[in-house]
Structures are given as C-alpha cells and as structure tokens.
C-alpha atoms as a PDB file:
ATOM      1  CA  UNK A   1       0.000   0.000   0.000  1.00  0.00           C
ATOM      2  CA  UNK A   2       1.195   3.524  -0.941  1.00  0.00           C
ATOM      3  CA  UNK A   3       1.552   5.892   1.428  1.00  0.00           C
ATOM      4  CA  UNK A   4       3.308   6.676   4.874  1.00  0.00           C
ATOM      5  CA  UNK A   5       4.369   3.747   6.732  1.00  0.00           C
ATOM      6  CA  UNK A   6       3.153   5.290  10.132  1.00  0.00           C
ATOM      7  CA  UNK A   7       0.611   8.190  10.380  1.00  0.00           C
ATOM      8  CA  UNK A   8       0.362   9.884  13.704  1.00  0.00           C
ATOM      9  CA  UNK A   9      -2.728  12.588  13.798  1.00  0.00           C
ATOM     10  CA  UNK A  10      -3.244  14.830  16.511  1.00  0.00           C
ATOM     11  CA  UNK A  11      -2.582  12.104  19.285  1.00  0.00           C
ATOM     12  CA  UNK A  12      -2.960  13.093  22.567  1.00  0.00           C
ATOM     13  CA  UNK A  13      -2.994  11.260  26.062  1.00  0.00           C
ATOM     14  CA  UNK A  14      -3.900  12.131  29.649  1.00  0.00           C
ATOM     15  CA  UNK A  15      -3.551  10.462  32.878  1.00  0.00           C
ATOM     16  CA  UNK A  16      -5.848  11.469  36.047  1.00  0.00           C
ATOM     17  CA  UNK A  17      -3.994  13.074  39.259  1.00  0.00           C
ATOM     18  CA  UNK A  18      -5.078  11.751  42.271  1.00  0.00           C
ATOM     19  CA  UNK A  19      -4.827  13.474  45.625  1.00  0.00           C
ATOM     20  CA  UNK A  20      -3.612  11.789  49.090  1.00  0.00           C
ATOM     21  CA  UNK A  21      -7.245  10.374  49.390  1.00  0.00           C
ATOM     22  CA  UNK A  22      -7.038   8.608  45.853  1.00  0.00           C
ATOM     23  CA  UNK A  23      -9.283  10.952  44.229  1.00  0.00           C
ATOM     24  CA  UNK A  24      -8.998  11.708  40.817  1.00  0.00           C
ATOM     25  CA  UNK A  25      -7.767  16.486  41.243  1.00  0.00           C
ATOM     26  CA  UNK A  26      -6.888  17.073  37.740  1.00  0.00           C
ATOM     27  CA  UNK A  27      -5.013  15.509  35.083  1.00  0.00           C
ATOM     28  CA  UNK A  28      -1.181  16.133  33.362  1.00  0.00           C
ATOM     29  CA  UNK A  29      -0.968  15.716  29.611  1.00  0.00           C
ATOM     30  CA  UNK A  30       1.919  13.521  28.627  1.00  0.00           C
ATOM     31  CA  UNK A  31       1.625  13.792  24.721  1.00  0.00           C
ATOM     32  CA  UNK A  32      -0.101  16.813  23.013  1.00  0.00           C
ATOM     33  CA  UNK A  33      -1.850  16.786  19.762  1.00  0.00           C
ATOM     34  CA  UNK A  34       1.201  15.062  18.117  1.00  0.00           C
ATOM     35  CA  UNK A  35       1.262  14.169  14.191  1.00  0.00           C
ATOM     36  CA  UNK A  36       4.290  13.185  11.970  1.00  0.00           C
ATOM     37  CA  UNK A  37       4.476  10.119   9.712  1.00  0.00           C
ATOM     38  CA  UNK A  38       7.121   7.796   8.603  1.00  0.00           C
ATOM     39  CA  UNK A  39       7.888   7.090   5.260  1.00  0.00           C
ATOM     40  CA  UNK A  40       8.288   3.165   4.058  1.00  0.00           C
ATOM     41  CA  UNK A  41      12.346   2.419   4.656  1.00  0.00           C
ATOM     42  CA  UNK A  42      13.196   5.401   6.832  1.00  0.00           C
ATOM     43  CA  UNK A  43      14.404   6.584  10.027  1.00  0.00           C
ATOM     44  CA  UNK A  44      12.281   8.908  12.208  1.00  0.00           C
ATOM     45  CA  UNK A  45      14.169  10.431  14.922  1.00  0.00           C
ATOM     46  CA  UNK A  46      11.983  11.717  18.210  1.00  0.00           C
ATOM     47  CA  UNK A  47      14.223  13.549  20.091  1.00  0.00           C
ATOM     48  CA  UNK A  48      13.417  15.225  23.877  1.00  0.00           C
ATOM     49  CA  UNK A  49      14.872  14.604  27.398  1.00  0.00           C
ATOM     50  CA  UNK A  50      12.746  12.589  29.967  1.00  0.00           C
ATOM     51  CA  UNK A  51       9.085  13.330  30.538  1.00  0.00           C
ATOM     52  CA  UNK A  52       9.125  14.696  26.888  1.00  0.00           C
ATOM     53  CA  UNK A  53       6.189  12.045  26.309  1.00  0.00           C
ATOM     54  CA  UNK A  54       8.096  10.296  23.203  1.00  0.00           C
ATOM     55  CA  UNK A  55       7.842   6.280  25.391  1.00  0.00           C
ATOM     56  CA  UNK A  56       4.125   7.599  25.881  1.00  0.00           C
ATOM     57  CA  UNK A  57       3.995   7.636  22.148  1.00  0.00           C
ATOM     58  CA  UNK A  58       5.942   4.494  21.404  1.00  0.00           C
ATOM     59  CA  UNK A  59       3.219   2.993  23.797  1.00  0.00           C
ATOM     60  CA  UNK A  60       0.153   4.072  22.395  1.00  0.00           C
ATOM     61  CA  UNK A  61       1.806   2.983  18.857  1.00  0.00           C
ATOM     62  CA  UNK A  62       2.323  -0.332  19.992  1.00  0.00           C
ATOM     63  CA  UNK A  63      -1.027  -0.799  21.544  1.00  0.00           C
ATOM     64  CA  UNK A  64      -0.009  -0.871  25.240  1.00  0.00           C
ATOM     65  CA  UNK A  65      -1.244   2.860  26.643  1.00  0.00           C
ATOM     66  CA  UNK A  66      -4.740   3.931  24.947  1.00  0.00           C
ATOM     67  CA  UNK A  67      -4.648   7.248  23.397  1.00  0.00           C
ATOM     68  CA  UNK A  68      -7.117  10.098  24.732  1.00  0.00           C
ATOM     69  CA  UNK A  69      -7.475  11.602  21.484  1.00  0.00           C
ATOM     70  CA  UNK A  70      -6.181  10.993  17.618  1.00  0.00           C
ATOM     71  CA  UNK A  71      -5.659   8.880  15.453  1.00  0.00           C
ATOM     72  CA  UNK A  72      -2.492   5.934  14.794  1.00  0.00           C
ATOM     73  CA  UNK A  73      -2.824   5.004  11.379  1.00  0.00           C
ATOM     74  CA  UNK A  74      -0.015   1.728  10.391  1.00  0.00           C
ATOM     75  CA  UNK A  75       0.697   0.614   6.536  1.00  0.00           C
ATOM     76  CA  UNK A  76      -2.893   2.678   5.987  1.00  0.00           C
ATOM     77  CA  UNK A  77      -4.699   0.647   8.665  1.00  0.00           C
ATOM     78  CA  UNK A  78      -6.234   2.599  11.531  1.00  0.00           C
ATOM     79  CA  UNK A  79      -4.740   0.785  15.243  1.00  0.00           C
ATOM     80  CA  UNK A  80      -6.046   3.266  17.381  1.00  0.00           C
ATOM     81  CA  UNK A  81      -8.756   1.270  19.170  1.00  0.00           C
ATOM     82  CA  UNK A  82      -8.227  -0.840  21.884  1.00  0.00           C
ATOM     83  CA  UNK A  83      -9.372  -3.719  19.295  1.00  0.00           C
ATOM     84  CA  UNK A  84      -6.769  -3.450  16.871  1.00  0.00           C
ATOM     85  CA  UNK A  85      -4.243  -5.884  17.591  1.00  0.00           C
ATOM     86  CA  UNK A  86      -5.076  -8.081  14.652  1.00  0.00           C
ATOM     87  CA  UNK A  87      -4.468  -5.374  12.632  1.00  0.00           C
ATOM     88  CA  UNK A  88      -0.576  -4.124  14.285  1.00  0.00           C
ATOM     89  CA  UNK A  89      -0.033  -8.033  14.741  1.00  0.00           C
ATOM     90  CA  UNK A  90       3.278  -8.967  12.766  1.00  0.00           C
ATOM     91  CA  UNK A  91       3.606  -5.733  11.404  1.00  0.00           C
ATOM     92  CA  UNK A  92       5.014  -3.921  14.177  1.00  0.00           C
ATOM     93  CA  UNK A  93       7.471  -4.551  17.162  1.00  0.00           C
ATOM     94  CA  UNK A  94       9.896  -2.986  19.570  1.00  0.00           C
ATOM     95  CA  UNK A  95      13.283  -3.099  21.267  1.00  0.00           C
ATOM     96  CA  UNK A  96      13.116  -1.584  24.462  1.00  0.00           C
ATOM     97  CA  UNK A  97      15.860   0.473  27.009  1.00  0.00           C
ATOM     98  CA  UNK A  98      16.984  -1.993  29.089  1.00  0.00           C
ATOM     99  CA  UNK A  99      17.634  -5.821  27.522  1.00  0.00           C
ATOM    100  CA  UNK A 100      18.353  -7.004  30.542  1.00  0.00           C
ATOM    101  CA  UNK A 101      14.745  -6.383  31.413  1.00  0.00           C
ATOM    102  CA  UNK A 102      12.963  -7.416  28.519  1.00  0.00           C
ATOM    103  CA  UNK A 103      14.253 -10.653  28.675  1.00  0.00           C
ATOM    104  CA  UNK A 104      13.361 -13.624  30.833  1.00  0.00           C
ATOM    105  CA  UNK A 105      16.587 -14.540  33.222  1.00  0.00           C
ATOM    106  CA  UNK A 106      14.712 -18.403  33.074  1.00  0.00           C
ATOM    107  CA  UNK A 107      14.799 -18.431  29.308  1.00  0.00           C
ATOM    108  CA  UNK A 108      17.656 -19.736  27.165  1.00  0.00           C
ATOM    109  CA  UNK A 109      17.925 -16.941  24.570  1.00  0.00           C
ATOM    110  CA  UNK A 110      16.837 -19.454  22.016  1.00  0.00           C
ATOM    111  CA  UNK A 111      13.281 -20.068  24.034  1.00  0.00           C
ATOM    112  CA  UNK A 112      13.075 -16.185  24.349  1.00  0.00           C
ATOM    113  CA  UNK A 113      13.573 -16.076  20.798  1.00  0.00           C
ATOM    114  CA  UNK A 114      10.811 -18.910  20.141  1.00  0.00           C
ATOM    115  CA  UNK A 115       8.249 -16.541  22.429  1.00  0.00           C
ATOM    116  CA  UNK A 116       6.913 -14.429  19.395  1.00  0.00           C
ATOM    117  CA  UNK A 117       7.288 -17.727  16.669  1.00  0.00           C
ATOM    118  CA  UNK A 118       4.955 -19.992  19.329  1.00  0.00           C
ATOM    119  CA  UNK A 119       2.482 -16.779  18.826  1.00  0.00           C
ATOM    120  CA  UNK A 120       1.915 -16.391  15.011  1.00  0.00           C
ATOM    121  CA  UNK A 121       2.146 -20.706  14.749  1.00  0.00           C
ATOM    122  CA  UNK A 122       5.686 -20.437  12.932  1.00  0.00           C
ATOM    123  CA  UNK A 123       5.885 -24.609  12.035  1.00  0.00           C
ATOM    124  CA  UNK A 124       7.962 -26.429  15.285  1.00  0.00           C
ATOM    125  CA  UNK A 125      10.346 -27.988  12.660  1.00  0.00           C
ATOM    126  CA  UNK A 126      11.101 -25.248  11.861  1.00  0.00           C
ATOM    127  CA  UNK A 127      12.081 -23.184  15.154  1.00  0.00           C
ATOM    128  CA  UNK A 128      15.617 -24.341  14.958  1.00  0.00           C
ATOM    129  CA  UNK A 129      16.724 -23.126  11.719  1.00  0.00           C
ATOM    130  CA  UNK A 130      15.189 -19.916  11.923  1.00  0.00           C
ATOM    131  CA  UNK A 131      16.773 -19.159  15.366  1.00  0.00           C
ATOM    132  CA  UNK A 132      19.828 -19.695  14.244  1.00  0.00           C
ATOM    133  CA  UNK A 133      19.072 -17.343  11.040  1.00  0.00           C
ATOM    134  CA  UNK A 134      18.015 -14.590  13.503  1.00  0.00           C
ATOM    135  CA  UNK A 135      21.503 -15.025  15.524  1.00  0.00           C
ATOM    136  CA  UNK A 136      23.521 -14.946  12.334  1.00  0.00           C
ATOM    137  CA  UNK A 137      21.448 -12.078  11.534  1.00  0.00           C
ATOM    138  CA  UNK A 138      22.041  -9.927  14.398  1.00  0.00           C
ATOM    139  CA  UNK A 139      25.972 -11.415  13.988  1.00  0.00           C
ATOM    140  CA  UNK A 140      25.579 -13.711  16.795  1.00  0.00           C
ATOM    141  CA  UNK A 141      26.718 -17.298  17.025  1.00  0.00           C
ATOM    142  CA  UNK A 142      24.375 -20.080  16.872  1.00  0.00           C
ATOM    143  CA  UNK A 143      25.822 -21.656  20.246  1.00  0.00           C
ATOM    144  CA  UNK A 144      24.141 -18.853  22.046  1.00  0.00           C
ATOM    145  CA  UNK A 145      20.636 -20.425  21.390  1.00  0.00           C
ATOM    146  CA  UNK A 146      21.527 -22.617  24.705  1.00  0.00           C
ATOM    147  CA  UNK A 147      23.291 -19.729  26.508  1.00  0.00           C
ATOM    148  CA  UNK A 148      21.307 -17.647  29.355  1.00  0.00           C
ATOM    149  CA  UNK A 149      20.997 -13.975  29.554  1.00  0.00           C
ATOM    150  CA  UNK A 150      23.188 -13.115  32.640  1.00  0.00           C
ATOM    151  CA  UNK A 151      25.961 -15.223  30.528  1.00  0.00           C
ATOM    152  CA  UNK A 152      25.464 -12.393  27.676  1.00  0.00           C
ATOM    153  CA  UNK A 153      27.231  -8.631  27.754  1.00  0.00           C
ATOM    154  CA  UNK A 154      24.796  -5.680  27.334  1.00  0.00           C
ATOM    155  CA  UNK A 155      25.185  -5.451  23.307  1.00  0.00           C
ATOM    156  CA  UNK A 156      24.732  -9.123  22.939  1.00  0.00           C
ATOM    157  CA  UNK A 157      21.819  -8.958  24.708  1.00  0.00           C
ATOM    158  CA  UNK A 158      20.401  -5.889  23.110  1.00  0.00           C
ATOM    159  CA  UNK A 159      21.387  -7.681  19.262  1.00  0.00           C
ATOM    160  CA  UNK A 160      18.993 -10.512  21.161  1.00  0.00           C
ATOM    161  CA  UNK A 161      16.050  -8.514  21.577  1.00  0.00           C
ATOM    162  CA  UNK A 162      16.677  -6.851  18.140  1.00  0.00           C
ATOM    163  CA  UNK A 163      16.484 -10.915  16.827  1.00  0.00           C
ATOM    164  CA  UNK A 164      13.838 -11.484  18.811  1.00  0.00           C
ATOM    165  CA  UNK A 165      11.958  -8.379  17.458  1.00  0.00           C
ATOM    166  CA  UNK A 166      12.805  -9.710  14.128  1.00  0.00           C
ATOM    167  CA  UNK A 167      11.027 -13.115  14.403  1.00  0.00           C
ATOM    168  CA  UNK A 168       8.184 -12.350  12.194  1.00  0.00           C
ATOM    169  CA  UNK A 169       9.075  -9.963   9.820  1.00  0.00           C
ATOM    170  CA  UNK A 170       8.070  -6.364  10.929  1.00  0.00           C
ATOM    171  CA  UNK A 171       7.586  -3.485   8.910  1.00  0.00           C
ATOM    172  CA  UNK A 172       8.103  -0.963  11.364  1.00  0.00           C
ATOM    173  CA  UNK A 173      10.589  -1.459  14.273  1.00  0.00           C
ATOM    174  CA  UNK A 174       9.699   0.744  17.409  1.00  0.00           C
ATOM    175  CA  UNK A 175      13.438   1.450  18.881  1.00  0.00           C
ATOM    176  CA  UNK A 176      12.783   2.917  22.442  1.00  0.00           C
ATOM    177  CA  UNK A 177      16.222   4.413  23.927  1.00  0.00           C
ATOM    178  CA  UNK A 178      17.493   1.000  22.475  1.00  0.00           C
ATOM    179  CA  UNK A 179      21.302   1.862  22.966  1.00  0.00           C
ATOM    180  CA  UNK A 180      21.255   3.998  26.298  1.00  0.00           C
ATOM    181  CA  UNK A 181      22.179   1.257  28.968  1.00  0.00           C
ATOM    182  CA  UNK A 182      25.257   0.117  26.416  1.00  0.00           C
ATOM    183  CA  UNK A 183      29.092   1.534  26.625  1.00  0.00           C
ATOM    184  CA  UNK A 184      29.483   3.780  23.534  1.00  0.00           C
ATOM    185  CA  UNK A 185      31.499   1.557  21.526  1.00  0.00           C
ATOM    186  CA  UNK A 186      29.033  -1.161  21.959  1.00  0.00           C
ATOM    187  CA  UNK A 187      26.048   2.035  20.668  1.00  0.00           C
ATOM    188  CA  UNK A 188      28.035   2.589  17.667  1.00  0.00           C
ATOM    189  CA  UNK A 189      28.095  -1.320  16.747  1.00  0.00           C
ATOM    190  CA  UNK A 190      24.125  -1.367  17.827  1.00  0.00           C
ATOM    191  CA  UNK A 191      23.587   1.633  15.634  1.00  0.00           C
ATOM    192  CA  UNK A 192      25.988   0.227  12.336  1.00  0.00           C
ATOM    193  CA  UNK A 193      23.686  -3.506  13.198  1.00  0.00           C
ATOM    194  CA  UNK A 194      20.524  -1.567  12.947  1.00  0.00           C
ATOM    195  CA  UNK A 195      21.349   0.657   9.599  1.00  0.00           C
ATOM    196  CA  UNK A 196      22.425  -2.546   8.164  1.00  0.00           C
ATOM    197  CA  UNK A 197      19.180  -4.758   8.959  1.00  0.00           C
ATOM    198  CA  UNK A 198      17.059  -1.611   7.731  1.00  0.00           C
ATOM    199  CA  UNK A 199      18.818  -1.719   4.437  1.00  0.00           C
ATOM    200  CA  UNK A 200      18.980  -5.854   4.019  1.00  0.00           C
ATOM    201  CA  UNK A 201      14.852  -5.893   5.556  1.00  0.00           C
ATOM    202  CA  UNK A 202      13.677  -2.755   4.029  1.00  0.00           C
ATOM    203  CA  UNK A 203      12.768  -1.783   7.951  1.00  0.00           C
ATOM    204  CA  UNK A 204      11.004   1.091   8.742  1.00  0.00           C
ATOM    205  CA  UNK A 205      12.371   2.805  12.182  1.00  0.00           C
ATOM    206  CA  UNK A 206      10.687   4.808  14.546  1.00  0.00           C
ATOM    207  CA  UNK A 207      13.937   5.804  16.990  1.00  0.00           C
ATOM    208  CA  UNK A 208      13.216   7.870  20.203  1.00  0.00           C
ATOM    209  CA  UNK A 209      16.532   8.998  21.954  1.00  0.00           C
ATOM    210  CA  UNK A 210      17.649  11.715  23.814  1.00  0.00           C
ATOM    211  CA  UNK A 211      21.020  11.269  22.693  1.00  0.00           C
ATOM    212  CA  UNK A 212      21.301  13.549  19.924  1.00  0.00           C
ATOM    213  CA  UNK A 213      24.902  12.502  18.855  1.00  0.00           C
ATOM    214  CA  UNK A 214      23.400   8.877  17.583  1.00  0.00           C
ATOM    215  CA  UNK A 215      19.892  11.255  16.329  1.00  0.00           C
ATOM    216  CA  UNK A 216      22.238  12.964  13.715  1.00  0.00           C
ATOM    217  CA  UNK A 217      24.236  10.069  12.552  1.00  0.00           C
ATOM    218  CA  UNK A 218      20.630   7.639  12.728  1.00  0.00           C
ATOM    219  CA  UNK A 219      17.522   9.152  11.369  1.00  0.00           C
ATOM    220  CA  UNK A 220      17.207  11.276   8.384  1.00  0.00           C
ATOM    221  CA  UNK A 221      14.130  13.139   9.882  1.00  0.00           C
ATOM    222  CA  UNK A 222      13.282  14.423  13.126  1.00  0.00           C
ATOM    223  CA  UNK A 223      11.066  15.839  15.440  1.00  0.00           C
ATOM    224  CA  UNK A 224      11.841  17.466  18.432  1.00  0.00           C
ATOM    225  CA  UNK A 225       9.304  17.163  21.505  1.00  0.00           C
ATOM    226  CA  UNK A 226       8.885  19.725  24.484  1.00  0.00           C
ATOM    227  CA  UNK A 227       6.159  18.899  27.357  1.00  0.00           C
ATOM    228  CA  UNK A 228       4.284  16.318  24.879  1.00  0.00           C
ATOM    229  CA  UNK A 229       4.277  18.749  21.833  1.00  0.00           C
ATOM    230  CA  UNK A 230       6.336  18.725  18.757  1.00  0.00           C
ATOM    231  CA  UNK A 231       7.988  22.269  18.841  1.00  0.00           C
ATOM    232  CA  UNK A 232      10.222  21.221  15.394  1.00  0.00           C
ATOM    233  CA  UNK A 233      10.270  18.542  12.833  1.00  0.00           C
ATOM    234  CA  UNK A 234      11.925  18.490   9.040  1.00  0.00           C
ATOM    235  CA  UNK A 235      15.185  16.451   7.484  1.00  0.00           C
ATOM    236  CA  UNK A 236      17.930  15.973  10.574  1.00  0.00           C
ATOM    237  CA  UNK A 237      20.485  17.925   8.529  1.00  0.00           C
ATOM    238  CA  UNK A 238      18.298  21.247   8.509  1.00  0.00           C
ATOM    239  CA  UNK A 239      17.133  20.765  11.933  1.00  0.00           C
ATOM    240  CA  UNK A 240      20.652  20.159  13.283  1.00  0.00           C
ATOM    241  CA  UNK A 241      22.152  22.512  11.482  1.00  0.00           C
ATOM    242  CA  UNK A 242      19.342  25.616  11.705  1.00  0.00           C
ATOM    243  CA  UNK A 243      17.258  24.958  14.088  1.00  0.00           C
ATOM    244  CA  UNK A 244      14.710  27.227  14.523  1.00  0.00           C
ATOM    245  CA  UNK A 245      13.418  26.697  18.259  1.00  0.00           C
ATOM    246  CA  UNK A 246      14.756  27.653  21.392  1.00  0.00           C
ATOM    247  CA  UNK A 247      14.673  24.331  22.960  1.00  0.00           C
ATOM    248  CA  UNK A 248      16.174  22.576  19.979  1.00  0.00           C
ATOM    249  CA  UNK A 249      19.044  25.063  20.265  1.00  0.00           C
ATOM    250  CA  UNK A 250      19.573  23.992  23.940  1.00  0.00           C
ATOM    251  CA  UNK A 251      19.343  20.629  23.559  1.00  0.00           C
ATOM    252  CA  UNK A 252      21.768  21.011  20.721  1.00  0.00           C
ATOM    253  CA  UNK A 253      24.276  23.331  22.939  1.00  0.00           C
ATOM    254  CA  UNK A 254      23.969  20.551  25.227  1.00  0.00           C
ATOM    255  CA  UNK A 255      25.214  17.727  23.599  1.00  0.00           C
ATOM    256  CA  UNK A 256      29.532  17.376  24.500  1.00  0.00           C
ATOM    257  CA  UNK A 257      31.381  17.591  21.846  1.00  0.00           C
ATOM    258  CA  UNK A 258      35.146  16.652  21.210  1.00  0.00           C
ATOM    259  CA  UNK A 259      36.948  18.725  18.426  1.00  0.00           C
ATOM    260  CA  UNK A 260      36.794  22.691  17.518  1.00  0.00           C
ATOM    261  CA  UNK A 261      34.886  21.198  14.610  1.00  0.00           C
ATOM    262  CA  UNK A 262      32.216  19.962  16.238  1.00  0.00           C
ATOM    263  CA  UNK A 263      32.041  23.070  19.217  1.00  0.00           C
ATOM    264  CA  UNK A 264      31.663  25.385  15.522  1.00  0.00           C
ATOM    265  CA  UNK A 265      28.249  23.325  14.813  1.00  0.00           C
ATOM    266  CA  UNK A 266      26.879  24.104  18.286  1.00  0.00           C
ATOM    267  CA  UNK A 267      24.142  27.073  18.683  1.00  0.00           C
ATOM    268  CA  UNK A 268      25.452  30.409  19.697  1.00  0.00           C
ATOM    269  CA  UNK A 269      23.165  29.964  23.240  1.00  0.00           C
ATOM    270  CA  UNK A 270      24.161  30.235  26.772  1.00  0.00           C
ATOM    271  CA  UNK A 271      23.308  27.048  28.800  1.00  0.00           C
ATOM    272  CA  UNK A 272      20.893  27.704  31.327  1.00  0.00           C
ATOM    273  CA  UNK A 273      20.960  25.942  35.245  1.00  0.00           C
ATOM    274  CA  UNK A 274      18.138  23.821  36.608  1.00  0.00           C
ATOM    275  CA  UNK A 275      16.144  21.227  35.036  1.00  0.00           C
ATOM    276  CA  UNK A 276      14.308  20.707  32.172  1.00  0.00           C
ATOM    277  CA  UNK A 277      10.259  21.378  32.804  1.00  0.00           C
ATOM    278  CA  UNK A 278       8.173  17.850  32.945  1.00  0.00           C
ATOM    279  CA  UNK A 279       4.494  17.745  32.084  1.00  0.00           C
ATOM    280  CA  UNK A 280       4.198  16.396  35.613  1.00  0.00           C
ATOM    281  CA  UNK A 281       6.459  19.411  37.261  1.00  0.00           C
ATOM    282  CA  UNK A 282       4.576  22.790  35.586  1.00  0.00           C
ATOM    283  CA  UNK A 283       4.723  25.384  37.960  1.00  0.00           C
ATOM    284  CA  UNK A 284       0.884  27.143  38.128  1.00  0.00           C
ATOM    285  CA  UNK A 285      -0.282  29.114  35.086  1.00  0.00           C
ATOM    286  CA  UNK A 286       2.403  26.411  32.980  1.00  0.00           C
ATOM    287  CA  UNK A 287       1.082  27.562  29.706  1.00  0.00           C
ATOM    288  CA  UNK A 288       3.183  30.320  30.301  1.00  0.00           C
ATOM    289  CA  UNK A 289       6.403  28.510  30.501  1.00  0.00           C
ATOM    290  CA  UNK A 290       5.876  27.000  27.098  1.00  0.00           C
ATOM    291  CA  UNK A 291       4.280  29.882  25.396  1.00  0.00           C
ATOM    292  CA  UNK A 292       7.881  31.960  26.140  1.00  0.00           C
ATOM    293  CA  UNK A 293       9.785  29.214  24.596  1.00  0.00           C
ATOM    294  CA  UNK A 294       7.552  29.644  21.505  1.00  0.00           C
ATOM    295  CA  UNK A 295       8.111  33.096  21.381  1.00  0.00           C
END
C-alpha cells in the first residue's frame, strides 16, 4: 500500500492526578496533539529529554497505553482502538531500554527467541533453523541459542532482543532508547547492526533517543518534543544545522562535543541551570512557561 508507513494525527494522552485520598484532582498531559508520519524504509528520529512524552507515544503505537485523542494510522490501517491488535499483529514490534529487562533470566535466549514464533504458529520444525538465522542475523553465534541472559554482555543482549523483534518480519521497528544502557562503543556497533538490517529488511524505524549525537548520525528526519508537543520537525540535517526553536538550540548546545569542529556546529546559546520542565512538574499558570519558549 502507498503511502506513509506510520501516520500519527493529533494524538494526545492524559492520565488522572489523584490526591492523598485517591481521588482523581486534575489531570497532566503527557503527549499533546502530536502528528508526523514515517515514510516506508526510513528513520524517524523523536528527540526530547525525559518526561518529553516520546515512550508515551511508542506505547500508544504499539497498543499498550490507549490514546485520549487521535488517530495511529499503520501501513494505511487505523490501530487506534483498543481492538486493533489483529491489525498491528506482525507488522510492528519494539526493542526496548533496558535488555536485561525485557528478557526472561529463566529463558535460554533461544526459548526467548521462540516466544513471538509460538504466537503467530511459525511450524515447530522449523524453530531451529530460523533461530539460528536470527543469531547470524544480528551477527551472533548459533551456540548462544543454549546460553542464558546473565551469561550475555549488554550489546549481545540488546542484538537478542533486536532478533527477537525480528522473528516475524516487521515493517516498522519501534526502537525505544534502544542503545542507552550500552558503553558507547558497543552504541556505535548497535547503531551500524541496525542501519544494516534496515537496508537488508527494508525496515522502517521509529527511533526515540535523547542522545542527539546517535539522532544525527541515525535518522534522516526528526522531530523534536517539548512537554508532549512537537515544537520542530523536518530532514535531521536542517534541523541540526538551523534549528529554529529555542529548545532545539539547547538541547543542541547541550550535547559534548570533542573537536573545535564539532564546538563550531553548536548554537550560539548560553546554557541555562536547573532542570528541564516535565508535564508532571509545571509550575501554576504552565502555559506560560511554554508559550515563552515559543516566542
């Protein structure tokens, strides 16, 4: 089907504020009237520090938060309703932060693998052979079928997950902070893995980072998000280079840098002390605060 891969419209999602008694006193707004879409075969870069609201969107993509308001539309197919997961079935997946986490310590890495081929009834005889193809994919050997995660370094176990992610097919691979619990030799190798499997699987990537570093060598279009909103989006090489908001230009005179080269590329803008503004931290009459970074 022709058309964007992913389709976000005007997506929105609160969550209630309860008081010491439990009882619901307002609400915060985590994402806010977000839309962007992805283009089949490319890399779409969300970029914001924590409580930005880009895992709130990676959620409501992959069916696990409901949205409040919009619409998620994947491959042309609407999976905004809470009865959509025939629809996003086999079509999407995700790597998350943390491998460690997301997988089982019990499992071999082979039966973690097997989790998502047991779902879609990929043939038992079958299991075997395409483990090992997954390892060799994500440049693994096929010995560490038997192995157990705590036996695994942090990259190994991250190119797991990506294998695991790759079971059945995707067309669009949700990658959720995927390389910010690894060394940064072992992010560079993630990052070279993933560029590779796009090109080889013709992989669509959604990537949501706050390290901007991997952003500009990664995606080729971005989108920058402040309290829940988009405040910039276009090609990473304009947005990098020009960027138009204030908050893009601190995050970007943020980022450390390690040749006179690279301090030339950074915005002329003085850093500023304290902490970046949360949608679950806005001081009273909040609008404010994000209305003078518009200005």
């Amino acid at each position: 089907m022709s058309g964007p891969m992913l389709r976000i419209e005007n997506l929105t999602k609160t969550f209630p504020v309860r008081n010491a008694f439990g009882r619901i006193s307002g609400e915060v707004t985590a994402v806010d009237n977000v839309s962007f879409s992805i283009e089949p075969g490319r890399v779409y870069g969300l970029a914001g520090e924590s409580g930005s609201g880009k895992s709130t969107i990676a959620r409501m993509i992959m069916g696990l938060t409901r949205p409040t308001a919009g619409n998620i539309y994947l491959d042309g197919l609407n999976i905004t309703d809470a009865g959509s997961g025939r629809s996003r079935r086999g079509k999407v997946q995700m790597v998350f932060q943390n491998p460690g986490s997301s997988l089982n310590a019990r499992r071999t890495i082979g039966q973690s693998i097997s989790v998502p081929l047991d779902a879609h009834g990929h043939p038992r005889h079958d299991r075997a052979r395409r483990i090992d193809e997954l390892l060799e994919m994500v440049q693994l050997p096929a010995e560490f079928a038997e192995r157990y995660p705590h036996e695994l370094s942090g990259g190994q176990k991250q190119r797991v997950a990506i294998a695991r992610a790759l079971a059945m097919p995707p067309k669009l691979l949700v990658l959720d902070e995927p390389t910010s619990a690894l060394d940064v030799s072992v992010q560079a190798k993630v990052i070279d893995l993933l560029v590779d499997l796009g090109r080889r699987l013709d992989l669509t990537f959604l990537f949501i980072s706050h390290d901007l570093s991997l952003m500009r060598n990664f995606a080729q279009d971005v989108g920058v998000l402040y309290l829940g909103r988009i405040v910039e989006a276009g090609a990473t090489a304009d947005v990098f280079e020009k960027p138009s908001h204030d908050y893009t230009k601190l995050l970007l005179a943020s980022v450390p840098v390690m040749s006179a080269e690279e301090e030339a590329m950074r915005p002329a803008l003085p850093l500023v002390d304290g902490e970046v503004l949360t949608s679950d931290r806005l001081p009273v009459g909040s609008n404010t605060s994000f209305e003078r970074l518009e200005q």
